[in-house]
PDB file of N, CA and C in Angstrom:
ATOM      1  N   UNK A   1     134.440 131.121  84.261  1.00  0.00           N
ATOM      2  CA  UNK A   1     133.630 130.069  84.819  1.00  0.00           C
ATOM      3  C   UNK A   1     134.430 128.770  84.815  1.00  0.00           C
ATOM      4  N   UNK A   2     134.527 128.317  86.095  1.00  0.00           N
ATOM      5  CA  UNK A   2     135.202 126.584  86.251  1.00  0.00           C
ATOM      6  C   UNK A   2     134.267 125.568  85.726  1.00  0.00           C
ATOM      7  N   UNK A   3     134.734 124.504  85.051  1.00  0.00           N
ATOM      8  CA  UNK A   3     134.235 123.758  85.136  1.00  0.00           C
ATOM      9  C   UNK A   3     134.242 122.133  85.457  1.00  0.00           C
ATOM     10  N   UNK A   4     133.846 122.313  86.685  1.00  0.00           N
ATOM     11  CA  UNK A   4     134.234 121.236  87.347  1.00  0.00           C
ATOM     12  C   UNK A   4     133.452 119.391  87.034  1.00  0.00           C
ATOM     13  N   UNK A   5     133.873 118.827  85.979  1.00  0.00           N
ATOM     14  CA  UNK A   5     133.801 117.790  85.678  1.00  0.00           C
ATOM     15  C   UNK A   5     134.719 116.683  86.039  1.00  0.00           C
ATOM     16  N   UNK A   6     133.715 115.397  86.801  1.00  0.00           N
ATOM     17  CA  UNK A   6     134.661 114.610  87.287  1.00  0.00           C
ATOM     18  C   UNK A   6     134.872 113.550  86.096  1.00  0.00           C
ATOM     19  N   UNK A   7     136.031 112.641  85.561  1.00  0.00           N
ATOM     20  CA  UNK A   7     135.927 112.118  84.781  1.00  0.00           C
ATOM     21  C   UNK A   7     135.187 110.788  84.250  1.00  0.00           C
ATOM     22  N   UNK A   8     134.898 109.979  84.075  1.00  0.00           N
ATOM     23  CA  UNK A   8     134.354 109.052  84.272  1.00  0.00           C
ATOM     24  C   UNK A   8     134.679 107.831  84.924  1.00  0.00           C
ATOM     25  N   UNK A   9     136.160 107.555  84.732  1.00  0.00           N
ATOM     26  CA  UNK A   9     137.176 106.778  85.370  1.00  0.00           C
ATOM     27  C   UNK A   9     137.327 106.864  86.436  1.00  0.00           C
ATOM     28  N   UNK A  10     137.325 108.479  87.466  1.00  0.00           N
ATOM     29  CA  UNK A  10     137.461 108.345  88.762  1.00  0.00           C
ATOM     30  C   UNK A  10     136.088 107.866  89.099  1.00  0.00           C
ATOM     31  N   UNK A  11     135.383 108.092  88.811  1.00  0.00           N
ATOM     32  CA  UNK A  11     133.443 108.057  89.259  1.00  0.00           C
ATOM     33  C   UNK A  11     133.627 106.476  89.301  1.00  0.00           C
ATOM     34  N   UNK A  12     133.892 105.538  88.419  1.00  0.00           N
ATOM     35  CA  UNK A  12     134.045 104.172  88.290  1.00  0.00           C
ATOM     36  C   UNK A  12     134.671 103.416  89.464  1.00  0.00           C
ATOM     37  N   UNK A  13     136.060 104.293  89.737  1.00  0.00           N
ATOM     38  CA  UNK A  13     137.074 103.741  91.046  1.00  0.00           C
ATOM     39  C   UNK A  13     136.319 104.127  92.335  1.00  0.00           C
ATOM     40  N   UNK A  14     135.493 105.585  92.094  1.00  0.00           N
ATOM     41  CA  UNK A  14     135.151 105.741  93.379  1.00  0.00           C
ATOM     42  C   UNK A  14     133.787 104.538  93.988  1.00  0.00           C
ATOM     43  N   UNK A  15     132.761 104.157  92.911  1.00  0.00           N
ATOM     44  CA  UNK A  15     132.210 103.203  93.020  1.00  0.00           C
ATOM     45  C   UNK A  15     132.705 102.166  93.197  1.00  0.00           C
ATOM     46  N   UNK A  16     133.178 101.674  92.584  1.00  0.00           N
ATOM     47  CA  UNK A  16     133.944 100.458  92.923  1.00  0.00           C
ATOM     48  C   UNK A  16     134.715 100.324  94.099  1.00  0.00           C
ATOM     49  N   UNK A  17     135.478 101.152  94.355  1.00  0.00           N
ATOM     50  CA  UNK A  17     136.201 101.222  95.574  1.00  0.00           C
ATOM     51  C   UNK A  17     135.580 100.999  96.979  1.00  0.00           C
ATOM     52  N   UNK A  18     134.045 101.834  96.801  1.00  0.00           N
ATOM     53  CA  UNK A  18     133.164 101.998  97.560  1.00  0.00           C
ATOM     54  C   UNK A  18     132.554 100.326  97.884  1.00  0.00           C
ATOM     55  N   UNK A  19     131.604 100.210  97.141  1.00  0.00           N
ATOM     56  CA  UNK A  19     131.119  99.020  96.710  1.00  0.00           C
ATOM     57  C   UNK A  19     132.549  97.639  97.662  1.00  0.00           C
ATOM     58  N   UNK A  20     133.208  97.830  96.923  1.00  0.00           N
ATOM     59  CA  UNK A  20     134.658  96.320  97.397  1.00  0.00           C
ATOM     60  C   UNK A  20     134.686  96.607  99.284  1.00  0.00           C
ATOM     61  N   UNK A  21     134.628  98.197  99.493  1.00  0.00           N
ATOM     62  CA  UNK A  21     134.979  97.946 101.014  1.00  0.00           C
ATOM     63  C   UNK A  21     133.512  97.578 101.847  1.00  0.00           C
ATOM     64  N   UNK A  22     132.663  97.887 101.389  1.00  0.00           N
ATOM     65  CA  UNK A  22     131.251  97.810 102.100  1.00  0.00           C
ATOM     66  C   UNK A  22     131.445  96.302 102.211  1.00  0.00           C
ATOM     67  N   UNK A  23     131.160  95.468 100.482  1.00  0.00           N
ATOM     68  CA  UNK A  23     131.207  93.722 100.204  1.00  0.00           C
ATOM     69  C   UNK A  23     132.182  93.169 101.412  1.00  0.00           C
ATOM     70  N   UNK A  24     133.355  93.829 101.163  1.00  0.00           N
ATOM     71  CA  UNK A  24     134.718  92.927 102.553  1.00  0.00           C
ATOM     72  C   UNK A  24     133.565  93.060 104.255  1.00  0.00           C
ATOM     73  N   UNK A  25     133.048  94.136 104.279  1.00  0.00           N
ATOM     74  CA  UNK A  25     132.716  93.768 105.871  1.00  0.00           C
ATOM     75  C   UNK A  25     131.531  93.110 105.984  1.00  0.00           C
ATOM     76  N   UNK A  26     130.597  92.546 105.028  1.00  0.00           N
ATOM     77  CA  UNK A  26     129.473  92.155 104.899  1.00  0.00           C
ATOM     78  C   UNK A  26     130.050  90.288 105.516  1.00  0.00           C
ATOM     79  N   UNK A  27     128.802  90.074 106.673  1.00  0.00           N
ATOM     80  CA  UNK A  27     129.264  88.795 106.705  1.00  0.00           C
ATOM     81  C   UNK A  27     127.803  87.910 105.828  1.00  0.00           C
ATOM     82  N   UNK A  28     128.196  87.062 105.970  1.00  0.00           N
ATOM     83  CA  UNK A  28     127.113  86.063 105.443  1.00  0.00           C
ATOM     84  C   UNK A  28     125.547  86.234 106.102  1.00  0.00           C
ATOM     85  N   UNK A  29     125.951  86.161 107.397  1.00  0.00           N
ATOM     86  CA  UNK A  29     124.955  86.070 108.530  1.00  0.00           C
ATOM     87  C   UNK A  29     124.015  87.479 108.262  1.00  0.00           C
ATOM     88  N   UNK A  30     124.681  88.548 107.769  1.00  0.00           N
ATOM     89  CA  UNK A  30     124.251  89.617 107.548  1.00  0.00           C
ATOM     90  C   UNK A  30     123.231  89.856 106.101  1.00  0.00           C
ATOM     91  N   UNK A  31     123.771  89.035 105.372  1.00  0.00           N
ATOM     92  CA  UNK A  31     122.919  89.454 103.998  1.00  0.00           C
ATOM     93  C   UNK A  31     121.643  88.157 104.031  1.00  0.00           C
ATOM     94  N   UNK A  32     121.910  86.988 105.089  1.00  0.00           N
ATOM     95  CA  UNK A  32     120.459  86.337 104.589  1.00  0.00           C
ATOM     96  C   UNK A  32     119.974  86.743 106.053  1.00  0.00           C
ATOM     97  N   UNK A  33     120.041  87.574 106.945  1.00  0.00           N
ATOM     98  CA  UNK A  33     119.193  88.301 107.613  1.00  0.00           C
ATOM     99  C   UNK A  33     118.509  88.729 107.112  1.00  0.00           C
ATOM    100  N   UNK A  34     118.965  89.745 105.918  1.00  0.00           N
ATOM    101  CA  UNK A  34     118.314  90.914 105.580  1.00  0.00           C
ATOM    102  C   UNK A  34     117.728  90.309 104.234  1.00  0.00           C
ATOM    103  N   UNK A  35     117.826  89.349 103.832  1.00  0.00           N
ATOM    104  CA  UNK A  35     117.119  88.443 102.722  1.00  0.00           C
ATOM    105  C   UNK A  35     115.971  88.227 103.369  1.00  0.00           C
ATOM    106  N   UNK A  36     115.966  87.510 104.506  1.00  0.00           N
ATOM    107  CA  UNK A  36     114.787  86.792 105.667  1.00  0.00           C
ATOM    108  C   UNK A  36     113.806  88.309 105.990  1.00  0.00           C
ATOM    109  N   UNK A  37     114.326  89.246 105.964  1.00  0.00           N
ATOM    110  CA  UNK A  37     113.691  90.266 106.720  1.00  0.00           C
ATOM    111  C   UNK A  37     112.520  91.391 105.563  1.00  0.00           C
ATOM    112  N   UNK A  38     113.568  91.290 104.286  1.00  0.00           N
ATOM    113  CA  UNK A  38     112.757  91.736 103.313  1.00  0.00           C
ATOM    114  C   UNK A  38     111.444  90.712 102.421  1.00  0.00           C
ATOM    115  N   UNK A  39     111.793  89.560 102.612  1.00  0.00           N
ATOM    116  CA  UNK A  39     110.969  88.566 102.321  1.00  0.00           C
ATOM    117  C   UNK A  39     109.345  88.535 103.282  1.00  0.00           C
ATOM    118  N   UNK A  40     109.726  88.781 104.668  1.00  0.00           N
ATOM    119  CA  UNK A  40     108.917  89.109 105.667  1.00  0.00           C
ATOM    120  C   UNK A  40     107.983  90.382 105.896  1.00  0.00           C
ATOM    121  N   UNK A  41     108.612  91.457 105.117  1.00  0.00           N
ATOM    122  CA  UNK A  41     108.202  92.649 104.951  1.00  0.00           C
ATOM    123  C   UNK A  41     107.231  92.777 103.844  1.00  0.00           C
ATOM    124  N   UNK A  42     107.887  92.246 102.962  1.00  0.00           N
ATOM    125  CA  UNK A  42     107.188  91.822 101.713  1.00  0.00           C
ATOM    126  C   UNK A  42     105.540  91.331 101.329  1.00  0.00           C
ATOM    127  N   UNK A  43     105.599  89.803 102.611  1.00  0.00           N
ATOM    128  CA  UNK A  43     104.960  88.831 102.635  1.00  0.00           C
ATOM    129  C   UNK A  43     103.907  89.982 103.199  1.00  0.00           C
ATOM    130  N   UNK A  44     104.532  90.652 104.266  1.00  0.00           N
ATOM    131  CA  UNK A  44     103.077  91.263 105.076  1.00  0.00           C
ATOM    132  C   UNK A  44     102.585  92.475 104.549  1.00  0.00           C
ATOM    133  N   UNK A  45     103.486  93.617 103.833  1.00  0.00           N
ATOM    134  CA  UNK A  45     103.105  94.116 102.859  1.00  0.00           C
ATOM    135  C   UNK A  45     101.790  93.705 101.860  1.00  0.00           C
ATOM    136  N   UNK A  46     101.758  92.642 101.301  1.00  0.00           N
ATOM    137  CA  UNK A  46     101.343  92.231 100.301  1.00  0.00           C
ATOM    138  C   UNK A  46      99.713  91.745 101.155  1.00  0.00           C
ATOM    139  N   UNK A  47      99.924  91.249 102.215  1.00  0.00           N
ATOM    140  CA  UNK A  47      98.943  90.714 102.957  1.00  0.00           C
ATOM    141  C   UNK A  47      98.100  91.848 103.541  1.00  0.00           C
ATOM    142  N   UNK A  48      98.450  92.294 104.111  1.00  0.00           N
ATOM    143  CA  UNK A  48      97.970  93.403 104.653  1.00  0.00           C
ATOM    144  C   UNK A  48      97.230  94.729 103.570  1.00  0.00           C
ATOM    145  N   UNK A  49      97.665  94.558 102.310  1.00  0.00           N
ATOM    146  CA  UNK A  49      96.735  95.536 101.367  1.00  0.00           C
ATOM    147  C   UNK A  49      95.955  94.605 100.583  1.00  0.00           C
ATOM    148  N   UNK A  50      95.955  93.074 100.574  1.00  0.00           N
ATOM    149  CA  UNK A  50      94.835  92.400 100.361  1.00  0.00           C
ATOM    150  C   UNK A  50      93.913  92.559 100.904  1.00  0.00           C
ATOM    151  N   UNK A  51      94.078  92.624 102.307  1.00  0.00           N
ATOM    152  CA  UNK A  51      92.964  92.714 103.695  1.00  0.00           C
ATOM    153  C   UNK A  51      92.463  93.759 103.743  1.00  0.00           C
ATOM    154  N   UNK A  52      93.101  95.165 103.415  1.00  0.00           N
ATOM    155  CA  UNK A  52      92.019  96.576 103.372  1.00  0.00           C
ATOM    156  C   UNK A  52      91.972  96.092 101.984  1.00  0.00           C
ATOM    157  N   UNK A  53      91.850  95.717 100.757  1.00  0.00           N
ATOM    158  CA  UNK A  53      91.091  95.617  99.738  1.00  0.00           C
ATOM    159  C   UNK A  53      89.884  95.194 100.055  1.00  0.00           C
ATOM    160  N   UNK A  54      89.752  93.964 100.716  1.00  0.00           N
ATOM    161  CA  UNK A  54      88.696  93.161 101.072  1.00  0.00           C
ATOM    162  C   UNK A  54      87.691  94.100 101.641  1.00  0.00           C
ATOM    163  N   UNK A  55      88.437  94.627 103.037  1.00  0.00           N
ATOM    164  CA  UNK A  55      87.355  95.210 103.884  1.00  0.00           C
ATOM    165  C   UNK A  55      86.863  96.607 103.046  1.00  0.00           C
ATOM    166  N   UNK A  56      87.549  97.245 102.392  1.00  0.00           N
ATOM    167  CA  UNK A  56      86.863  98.470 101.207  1.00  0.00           C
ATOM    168  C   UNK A  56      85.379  97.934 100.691  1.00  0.00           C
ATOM    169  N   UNK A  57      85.749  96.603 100.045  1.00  0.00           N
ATOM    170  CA  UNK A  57      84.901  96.264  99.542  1.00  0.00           C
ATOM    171  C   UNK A  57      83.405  96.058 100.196  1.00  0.00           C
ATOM    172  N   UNK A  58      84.106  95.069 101.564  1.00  0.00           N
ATOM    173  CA  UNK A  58      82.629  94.980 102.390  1.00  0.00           C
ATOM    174  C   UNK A  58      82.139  95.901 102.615  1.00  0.00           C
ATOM    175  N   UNK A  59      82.711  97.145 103.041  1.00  0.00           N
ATOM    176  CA  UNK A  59      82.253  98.224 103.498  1.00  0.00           C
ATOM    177  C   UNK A  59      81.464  98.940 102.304  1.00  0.00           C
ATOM    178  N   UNK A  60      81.908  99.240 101.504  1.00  0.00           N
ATOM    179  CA  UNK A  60      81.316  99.621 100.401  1.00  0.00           C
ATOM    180  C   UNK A  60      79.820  98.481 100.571  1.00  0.00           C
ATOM    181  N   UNK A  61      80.218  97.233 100.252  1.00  0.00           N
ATOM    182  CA  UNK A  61      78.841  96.746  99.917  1.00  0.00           C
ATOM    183  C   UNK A  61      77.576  96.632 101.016  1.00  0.00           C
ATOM    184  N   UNK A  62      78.266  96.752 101.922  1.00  0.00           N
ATOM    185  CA  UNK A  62      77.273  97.141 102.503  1.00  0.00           C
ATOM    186  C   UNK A  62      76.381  98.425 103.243  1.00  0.00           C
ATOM    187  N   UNK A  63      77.130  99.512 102.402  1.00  0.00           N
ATOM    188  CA  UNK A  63      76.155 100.899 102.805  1.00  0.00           C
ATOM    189  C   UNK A  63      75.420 100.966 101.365  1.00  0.00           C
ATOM    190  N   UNK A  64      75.626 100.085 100.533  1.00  0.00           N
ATOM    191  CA  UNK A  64      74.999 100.641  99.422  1.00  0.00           C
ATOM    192  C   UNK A  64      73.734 100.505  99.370  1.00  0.00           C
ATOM    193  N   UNK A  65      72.836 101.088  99.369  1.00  0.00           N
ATOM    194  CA  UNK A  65      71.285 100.915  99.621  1.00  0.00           C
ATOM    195  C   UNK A  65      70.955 100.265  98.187  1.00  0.00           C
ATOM    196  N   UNK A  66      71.390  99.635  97.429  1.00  0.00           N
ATOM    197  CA  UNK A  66      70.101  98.343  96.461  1.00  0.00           C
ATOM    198  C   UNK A  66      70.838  97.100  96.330  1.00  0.00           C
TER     199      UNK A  66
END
């Protein structure tokens, strides 16, 4: 039986390595896009399951017969 274990050191370079070339092509313009865009997602996320909370509720209160 092989056993194929990678060491920890390459796992480190391969992250890292990974990680440094992605960071080099990232422009600026690109990460507060996607700052602006998750903030937006977020906002309406959050809004939007307030609003079916609400309406659960009305709905509920008003089939309840007392």
């Amino acid at each position: 039986m092989s056993d194929h274990q990678i060491a920890s050191g390459t796992k480190a370079g391969t992250v890292g390595g990974t990680l440094l070339s992605v960071a080099i092509n990232l422009d600026s313009s690109d990460i507060l896009r996607t700052i602006i865009l998750a903030t937006v997602g977020a906002v309406v996320s959050f809004s939007i399951s307030v609003l079916l909370k609400w309406m659960v509720k009305a709905f509920k209160r008003n089939r309840d017969p007392s």
